[in-house]
PDB file of N, CA and C in Angstrom:
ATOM      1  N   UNK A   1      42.527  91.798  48.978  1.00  0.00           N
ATOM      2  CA  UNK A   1      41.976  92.150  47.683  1.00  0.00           C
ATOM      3  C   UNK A   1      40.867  93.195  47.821  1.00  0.00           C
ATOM      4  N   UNK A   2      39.912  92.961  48.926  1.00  0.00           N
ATOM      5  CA  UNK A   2      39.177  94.437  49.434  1.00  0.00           C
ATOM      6  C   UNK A   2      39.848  95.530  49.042  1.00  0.00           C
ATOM      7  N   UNK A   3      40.852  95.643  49.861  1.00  0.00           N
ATOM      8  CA  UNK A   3      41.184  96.617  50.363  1.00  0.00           C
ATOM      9  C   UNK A   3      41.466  97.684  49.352  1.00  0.00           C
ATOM     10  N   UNK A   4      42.311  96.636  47.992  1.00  0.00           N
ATOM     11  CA  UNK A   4      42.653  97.563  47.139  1.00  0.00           C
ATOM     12  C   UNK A   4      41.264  97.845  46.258  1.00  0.00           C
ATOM     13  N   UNK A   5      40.043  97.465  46.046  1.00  0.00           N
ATOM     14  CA  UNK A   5      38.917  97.862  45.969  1.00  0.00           C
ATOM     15  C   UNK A   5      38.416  99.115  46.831  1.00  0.00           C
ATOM     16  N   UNK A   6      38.552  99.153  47.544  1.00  0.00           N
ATOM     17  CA  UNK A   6      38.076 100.153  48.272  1.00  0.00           C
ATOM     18  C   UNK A   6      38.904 101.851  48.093  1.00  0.00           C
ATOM     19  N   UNK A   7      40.360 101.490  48.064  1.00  0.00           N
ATOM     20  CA  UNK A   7      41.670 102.543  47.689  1.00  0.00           C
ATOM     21  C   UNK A   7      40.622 102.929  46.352  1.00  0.00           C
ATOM     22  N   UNK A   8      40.976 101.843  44.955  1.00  0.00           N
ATOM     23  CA  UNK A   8      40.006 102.210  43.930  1.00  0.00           C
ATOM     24  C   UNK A   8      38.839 103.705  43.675  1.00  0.00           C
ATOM     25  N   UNK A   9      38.324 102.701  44.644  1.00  0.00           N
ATOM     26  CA  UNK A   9      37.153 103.623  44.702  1.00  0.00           C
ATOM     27  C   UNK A   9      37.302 104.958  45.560  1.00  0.00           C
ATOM     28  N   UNK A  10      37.673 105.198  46.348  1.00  0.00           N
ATOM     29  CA  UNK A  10      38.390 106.330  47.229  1.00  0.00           C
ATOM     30  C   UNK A  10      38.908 107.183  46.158  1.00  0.00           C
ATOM     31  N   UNK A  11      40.091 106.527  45.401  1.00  0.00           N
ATOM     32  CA  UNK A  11      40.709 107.308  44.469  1.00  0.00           C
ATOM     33  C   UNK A  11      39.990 107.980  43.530  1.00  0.00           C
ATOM     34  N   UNK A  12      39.015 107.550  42.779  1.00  0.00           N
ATOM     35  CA  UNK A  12      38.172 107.834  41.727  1.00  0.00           C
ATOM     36  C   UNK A  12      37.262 108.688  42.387  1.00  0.00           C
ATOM     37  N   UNK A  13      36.575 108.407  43.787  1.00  0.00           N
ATOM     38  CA  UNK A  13      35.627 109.623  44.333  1.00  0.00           C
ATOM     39  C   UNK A  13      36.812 111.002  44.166  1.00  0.00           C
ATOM     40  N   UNK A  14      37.833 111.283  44.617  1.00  0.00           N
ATOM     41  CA  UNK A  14      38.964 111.667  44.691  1.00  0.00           C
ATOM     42  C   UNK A  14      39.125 112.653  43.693  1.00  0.00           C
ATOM     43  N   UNK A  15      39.564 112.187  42.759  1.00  0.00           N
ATOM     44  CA  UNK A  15      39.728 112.360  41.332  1.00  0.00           C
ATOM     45  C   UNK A  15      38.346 113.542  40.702  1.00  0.00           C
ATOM     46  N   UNK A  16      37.214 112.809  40.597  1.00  0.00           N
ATOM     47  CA  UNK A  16      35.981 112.929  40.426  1.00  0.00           C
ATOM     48  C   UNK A  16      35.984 114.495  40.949  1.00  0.00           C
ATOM     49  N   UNK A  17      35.991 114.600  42.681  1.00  0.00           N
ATOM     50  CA  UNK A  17      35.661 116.143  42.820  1.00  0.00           C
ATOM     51  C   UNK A  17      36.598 117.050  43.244  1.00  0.00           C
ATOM     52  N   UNK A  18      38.055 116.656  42.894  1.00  0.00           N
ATOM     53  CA  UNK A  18      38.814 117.265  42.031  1.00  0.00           C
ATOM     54  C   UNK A  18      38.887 118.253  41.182  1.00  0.00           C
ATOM     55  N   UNK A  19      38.215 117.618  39.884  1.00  0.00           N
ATOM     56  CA  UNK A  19      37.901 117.747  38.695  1.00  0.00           C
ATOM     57  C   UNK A  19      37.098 118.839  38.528  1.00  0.00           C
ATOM     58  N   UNK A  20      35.872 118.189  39.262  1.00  0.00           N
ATOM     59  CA  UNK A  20      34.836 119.187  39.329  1.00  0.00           C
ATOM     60  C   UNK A  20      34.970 120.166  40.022  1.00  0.00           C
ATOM     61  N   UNK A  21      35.279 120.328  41.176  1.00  0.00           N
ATOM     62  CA  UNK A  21      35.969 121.505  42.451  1.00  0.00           C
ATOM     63  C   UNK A  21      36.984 122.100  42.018  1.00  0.00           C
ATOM     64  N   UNK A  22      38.086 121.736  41.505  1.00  0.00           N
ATOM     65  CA  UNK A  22      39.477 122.278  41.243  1.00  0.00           C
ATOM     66  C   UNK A  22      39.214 123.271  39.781  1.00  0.00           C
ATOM     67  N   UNK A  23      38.671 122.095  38.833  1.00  0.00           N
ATOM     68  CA  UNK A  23      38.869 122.644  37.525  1.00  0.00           C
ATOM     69  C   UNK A  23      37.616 123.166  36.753  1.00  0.00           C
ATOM     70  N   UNK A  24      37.037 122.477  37.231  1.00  0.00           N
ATOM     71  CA  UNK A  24      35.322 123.101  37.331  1.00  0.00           C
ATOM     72  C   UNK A  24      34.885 124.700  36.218  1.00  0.00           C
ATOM     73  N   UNK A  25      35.043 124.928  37.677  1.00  0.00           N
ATOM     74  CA  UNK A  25      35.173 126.536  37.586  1.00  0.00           C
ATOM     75  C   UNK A  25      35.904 127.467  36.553  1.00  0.00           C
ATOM     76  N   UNK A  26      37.633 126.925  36.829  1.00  0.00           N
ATOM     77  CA  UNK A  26      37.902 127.734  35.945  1.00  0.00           C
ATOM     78  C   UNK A  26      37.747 127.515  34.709  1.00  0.00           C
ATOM     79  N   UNK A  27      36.863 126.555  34.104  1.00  0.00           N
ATOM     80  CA  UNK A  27      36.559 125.901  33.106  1.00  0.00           C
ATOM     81  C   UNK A  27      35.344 126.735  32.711  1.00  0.00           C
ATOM     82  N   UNK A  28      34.614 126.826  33.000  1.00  0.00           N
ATOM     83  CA  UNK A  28      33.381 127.292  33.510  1.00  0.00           C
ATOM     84  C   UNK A  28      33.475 129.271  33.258  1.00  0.00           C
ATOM     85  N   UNK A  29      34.599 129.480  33.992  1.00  0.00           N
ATOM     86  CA  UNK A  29      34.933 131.301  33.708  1.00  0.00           C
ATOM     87  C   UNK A  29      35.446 131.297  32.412  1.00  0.00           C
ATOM     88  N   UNK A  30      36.361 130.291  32.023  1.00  0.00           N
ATOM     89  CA  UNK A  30      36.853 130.591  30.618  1.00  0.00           C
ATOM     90  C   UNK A  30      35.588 130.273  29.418  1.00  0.00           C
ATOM     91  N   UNK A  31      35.035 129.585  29.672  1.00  0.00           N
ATOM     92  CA  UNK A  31      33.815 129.532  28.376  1.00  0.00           C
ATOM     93  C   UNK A  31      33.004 131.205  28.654  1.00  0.00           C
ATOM     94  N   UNK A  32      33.092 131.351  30.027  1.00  0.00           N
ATOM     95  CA  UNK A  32      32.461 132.753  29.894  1.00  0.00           C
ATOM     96  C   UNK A  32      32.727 133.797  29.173  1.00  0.00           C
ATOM     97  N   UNK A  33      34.408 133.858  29.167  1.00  0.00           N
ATOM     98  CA  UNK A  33      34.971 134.615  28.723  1.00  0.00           C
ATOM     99  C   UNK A  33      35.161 134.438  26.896  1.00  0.00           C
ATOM    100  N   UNK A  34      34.883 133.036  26.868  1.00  0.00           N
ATOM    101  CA  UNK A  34      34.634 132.949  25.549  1.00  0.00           C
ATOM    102  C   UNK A  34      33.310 133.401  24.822  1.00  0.00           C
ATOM    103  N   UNK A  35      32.488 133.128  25.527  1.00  0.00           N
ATOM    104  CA  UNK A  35      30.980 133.349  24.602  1.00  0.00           C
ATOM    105  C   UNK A  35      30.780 134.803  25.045  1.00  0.00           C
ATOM    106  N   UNK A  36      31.385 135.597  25.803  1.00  0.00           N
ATOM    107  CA  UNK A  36      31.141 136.782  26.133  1.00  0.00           C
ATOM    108  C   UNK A  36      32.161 137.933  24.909  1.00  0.00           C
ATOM    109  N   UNK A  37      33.129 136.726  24.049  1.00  0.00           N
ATOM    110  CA  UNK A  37      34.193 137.354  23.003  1.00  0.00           C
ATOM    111  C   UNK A  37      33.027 136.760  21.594  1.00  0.00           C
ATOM    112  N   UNK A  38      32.062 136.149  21.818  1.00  0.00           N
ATOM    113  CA  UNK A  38      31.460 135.754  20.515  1.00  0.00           C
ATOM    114  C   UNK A  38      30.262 136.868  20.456  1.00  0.00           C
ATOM    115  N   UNK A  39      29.790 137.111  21.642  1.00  0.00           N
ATOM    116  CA  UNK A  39      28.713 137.915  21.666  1.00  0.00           C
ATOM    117  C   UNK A  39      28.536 139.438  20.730  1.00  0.00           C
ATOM    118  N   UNK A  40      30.270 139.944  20.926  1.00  0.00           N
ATOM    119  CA  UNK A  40      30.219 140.737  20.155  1.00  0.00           C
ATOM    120  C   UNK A  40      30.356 140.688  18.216  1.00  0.00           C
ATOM    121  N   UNK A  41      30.445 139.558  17.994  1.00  0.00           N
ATOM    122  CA  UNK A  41      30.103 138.994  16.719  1.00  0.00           C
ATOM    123  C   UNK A  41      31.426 138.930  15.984  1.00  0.00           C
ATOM    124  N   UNK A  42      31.051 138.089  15.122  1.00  0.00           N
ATOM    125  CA  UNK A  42      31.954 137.863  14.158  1.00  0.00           C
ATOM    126  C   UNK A  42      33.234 138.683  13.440  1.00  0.00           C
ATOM    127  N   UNK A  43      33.790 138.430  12.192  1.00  0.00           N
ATOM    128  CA  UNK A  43      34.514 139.105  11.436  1.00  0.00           C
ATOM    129  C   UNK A  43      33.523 140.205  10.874  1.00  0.00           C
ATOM    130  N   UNK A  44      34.381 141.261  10.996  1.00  0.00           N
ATOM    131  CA  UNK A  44      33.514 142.721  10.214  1.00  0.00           C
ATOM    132  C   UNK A  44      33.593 141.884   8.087  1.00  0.00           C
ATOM    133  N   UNK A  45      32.932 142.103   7.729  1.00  0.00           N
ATOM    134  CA  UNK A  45      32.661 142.392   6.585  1.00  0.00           C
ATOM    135  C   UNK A  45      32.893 143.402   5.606  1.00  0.00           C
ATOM    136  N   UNK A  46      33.493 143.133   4.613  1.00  0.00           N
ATOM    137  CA  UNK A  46      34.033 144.472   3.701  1.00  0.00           C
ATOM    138  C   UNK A  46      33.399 144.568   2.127  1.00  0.00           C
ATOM    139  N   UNK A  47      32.691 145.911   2.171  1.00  0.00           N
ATOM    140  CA  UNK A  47      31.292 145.720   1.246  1.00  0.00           C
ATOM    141  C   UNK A  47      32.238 147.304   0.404  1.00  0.00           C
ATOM    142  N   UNK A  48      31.843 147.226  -0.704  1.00  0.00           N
ATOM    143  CA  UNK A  48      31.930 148.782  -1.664  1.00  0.00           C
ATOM    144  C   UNK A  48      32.341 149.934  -0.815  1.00  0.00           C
ATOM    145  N   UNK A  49      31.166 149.972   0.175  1.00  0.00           N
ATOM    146  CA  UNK A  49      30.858 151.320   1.039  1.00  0.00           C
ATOM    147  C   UNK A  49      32.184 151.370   1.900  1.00  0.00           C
ATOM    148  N   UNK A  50      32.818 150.474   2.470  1.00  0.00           N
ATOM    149  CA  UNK A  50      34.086 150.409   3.594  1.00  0.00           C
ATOM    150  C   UNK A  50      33.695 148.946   4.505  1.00  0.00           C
ATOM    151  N   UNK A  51      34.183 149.138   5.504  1.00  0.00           N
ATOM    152  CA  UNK A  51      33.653 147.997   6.633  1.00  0.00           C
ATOM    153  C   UNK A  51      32.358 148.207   7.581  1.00  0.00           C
ATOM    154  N   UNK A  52      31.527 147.503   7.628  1.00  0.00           N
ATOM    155  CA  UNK A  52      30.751 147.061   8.513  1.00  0.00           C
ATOM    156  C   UNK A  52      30.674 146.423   9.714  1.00  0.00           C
ATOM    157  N   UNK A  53      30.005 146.886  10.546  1.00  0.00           N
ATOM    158  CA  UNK A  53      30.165 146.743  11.829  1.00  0.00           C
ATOM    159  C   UNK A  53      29.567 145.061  12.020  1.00  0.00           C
ATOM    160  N   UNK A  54      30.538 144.005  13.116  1.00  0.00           N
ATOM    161  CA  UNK A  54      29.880 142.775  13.151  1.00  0.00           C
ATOM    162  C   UNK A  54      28.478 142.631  13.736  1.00  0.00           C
ATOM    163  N   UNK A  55      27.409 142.113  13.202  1.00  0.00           N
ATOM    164  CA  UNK A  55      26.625 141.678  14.169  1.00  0.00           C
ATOM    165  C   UNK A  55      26.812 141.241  15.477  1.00  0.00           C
ATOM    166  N   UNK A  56      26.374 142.166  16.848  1.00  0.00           N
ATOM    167  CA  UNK A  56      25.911 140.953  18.064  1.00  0.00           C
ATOM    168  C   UNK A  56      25.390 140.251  18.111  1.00  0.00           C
ATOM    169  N   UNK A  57      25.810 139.381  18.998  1.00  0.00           N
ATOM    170  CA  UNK A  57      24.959 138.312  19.913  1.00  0.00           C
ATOM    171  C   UNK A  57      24.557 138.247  20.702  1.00  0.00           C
ATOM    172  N   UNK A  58      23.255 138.997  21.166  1.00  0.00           N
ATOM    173  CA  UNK A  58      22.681 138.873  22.708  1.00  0.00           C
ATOM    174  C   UNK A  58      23.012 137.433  23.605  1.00  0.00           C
ATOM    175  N   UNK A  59      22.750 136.668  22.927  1.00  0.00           N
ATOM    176  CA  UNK A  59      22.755 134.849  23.649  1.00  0.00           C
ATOM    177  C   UNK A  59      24.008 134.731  24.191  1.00  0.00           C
ATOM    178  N   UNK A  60      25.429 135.555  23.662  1.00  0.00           N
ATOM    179  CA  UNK A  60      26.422 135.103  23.991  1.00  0.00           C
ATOM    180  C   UNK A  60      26.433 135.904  25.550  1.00  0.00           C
ATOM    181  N   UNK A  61      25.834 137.252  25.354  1.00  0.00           N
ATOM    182  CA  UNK A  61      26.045 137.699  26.543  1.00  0.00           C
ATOM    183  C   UNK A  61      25.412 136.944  27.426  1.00  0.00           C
ATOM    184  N   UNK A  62      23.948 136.728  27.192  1.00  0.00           N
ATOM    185  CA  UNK A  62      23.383 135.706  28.372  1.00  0.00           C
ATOM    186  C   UNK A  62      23.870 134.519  29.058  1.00  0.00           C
ATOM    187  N   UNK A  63      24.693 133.697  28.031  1.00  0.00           N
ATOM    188  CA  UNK A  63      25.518 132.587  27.970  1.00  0.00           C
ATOM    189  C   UNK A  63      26.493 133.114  29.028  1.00  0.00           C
ATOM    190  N   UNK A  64      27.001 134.081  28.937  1.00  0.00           N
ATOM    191  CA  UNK A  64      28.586 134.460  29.325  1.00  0.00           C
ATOM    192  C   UNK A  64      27.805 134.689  31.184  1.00  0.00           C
ATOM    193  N   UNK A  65      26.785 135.273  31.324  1.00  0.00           N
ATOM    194  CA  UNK A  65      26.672 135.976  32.929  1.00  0.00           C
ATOM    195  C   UNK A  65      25.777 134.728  33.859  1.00  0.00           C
ATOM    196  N   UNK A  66      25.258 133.938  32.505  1.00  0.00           N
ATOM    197  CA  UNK A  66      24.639 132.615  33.449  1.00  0.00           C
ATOM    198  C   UNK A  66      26.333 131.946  33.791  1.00  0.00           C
ATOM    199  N   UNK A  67      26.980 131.584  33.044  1.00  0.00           N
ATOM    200  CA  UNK A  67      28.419 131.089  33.346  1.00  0.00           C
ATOM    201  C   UNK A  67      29.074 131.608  34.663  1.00  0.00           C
ATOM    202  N   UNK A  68      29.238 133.162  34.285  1.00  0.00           N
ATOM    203  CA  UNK A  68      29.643 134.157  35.562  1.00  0.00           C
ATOM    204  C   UNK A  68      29.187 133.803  36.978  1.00  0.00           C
ATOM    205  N   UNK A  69      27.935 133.514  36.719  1.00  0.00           N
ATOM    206  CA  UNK A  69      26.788 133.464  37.684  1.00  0.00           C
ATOM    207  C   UNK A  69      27.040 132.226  38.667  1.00  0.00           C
ATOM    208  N   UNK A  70      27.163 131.430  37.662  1.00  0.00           N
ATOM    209  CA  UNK A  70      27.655 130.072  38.199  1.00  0.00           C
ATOM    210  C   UNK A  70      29.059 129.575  39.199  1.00  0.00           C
ATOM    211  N   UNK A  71      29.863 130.404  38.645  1.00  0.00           N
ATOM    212  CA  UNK A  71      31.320 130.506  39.191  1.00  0.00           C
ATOM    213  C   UNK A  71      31.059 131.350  40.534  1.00  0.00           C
ATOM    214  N   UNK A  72      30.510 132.376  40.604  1.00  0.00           N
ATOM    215  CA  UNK A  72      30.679 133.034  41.741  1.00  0.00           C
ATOM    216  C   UNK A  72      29.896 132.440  42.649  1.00  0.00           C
ATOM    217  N   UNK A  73      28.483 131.769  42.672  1.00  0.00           N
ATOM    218  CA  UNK A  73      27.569 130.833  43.428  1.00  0.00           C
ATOM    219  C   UNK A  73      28.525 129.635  43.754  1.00  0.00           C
ATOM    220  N   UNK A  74      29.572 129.077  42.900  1.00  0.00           N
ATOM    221  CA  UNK A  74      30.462 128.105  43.740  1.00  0.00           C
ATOM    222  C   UNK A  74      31.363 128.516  44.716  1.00  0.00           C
ATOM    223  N   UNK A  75      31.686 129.565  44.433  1.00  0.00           N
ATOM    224  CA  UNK A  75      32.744 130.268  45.357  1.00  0.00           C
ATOM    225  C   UNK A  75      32.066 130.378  46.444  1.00  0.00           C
ATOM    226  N   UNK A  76      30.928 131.452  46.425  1.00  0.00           N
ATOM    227  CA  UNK A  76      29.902 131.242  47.553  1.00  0.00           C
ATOM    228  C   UNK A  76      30.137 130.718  48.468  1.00  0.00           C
ATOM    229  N   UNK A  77      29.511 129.321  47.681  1.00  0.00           N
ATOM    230  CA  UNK A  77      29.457 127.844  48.526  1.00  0.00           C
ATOM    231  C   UNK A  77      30.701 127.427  49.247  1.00  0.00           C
ATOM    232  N   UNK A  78      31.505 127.457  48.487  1.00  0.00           N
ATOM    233  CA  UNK A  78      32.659 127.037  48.699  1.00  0.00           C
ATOM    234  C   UNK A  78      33.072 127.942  49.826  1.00  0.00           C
ATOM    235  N   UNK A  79      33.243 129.117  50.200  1.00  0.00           N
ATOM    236  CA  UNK A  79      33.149 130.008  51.189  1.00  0.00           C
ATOM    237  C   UNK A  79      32.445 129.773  52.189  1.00  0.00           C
ATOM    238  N   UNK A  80      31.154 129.488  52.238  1.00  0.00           N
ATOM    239  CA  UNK A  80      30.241 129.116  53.371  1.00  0.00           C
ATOM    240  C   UNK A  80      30.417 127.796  54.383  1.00  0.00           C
ATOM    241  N   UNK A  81      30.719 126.554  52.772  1.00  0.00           N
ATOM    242  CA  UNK A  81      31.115 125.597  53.387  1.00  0.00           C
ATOM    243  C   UNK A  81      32.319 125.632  54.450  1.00  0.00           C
ATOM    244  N   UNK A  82      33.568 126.579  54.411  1.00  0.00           N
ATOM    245  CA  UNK A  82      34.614 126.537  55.370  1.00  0.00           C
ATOM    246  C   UNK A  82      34.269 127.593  56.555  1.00  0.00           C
ATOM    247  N   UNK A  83      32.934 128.400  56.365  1.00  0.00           N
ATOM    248  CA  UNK A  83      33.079 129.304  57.144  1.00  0.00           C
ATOM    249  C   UNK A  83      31.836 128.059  58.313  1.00  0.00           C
ATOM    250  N   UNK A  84      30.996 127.250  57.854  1.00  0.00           N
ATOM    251  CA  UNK A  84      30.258 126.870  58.663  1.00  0.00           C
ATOM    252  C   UNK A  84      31.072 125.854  59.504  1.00  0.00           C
ATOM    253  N   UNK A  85      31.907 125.341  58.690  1.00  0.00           N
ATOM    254  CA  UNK A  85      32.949 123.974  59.108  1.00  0.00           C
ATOM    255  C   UNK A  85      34.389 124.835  60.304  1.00  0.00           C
ATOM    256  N   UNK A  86      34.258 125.743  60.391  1.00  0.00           N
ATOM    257  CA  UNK A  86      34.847 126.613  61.536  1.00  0.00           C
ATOM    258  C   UNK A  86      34.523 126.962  62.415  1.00  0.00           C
ATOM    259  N   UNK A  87      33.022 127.132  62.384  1.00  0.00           N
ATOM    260  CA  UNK A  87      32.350 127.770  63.589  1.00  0.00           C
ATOM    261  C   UNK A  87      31.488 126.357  63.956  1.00  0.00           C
ATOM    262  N   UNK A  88      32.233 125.013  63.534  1.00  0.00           N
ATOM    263  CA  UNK A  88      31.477 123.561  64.081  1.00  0.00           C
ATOM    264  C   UNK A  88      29.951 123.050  63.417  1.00  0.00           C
ATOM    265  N   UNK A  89      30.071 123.984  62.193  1.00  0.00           N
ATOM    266  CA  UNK A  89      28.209 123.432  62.139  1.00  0.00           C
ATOM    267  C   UNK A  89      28.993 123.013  60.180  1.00  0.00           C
ATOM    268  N   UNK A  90      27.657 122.520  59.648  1.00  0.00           N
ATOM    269  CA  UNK A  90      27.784 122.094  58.561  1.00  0.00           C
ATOM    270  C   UNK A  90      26.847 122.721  57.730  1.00  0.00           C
ATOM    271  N   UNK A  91      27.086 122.241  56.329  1.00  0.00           N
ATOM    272  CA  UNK A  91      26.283 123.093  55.012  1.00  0.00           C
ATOM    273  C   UNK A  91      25.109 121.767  54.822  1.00  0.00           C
ATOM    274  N   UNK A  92      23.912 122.401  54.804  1.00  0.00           N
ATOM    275  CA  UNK A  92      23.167 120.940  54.531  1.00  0.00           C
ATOM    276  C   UNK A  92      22.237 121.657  53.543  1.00  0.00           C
ATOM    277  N   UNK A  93      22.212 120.252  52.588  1.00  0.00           N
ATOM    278  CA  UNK A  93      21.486 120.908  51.045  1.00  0.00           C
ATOM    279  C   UNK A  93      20.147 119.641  50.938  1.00  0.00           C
ATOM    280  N   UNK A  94      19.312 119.893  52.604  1.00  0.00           N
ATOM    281  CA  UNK A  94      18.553 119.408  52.858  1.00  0.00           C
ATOM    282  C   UNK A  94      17.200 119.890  51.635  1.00  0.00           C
ATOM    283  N   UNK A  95      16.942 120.896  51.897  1.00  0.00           N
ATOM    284  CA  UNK A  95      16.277 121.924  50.982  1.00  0.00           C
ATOM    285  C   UNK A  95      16.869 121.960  49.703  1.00  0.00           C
ATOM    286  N   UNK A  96      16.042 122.605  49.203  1.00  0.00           N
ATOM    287  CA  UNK A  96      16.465 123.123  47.429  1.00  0.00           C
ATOM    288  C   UNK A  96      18.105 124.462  48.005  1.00  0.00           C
ATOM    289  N   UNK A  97      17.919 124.985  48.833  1.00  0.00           N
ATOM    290  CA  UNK A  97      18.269 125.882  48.810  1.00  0.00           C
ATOM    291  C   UNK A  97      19.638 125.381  50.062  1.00  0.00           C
ATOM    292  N   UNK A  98      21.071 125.924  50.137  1.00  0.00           N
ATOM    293  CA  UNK A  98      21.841 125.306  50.862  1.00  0.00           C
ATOM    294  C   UNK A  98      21.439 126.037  52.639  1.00  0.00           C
ATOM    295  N   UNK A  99      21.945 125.355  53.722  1.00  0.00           N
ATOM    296  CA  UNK A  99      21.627 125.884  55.074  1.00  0.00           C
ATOM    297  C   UNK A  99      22.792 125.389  55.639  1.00  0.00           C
ATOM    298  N   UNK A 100      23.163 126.380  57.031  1.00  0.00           N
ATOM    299  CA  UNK A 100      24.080 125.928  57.514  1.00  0.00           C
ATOM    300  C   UNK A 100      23.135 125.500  59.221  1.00  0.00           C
ATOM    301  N   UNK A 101      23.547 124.608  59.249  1.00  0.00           N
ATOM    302  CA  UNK A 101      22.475 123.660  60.720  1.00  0.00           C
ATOM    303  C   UNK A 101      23.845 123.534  61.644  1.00  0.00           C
ATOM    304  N   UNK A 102      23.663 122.495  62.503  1.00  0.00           N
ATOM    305  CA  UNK A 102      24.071 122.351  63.432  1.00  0.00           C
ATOM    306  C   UNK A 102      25.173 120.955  63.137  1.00  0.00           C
ATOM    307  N   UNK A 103      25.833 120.311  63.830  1.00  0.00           N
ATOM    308  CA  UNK A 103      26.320 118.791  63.237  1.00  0.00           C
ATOM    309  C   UNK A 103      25.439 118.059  64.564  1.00  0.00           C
ATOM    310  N   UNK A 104      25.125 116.775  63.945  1.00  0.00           N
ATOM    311  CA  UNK A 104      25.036 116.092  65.034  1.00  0.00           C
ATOM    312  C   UNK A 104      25.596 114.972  65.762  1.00  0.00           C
TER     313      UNK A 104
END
């Protein structure tokens, strides 16, 4: 009865960074790509004079390159992590900041 407790839980860690690792991201680029399509604003407006140009959204752009920002810092990682795990050492996020050390 352990045992299948333990599978459980295996599975769900599993699952879990999956989710986050697999789908994460591209989850993550597509909202970019979304708030980076809002930024340029809304439906034009149609007044007497002809059409009007939509208002921007600065926020969306900010929104959109913190997003960007984010995706490519996982890749990063995600890069570093296999390049340190090749040459025998590991990623340690001892610090605020990630390091690649030694294993022991």
């Amino acid at each position: 009865m352990h045992n299948l407790g333990f599978a459980l839980d295996g599975a769900w860690r599993v699952l879990l960074a999956g989710l986050a690792l697999g789908a994460g991201l591209p989850v993550l680029f597509a909202l970019g790509i979304r708030s980076l399509a809002w930024s340029t604003g809304g439906d034009p407006e149609v007044r007497d004079s002809g059409v009007i140009a939509p208002t921007p959204r600065p926020s969306g752009k900010v929104l959109a390159y913190l997003l960007f920002g984010t995706v490519v810092l996982g890749v990063l990682l995600g890069i570093a992590f296999i390049v340190a795990s090749g040459f025998g050492k590991a990623l340690s996020f001892e610090h605020i900041y990630p390091t690649i050390v030694s294993k022991h």
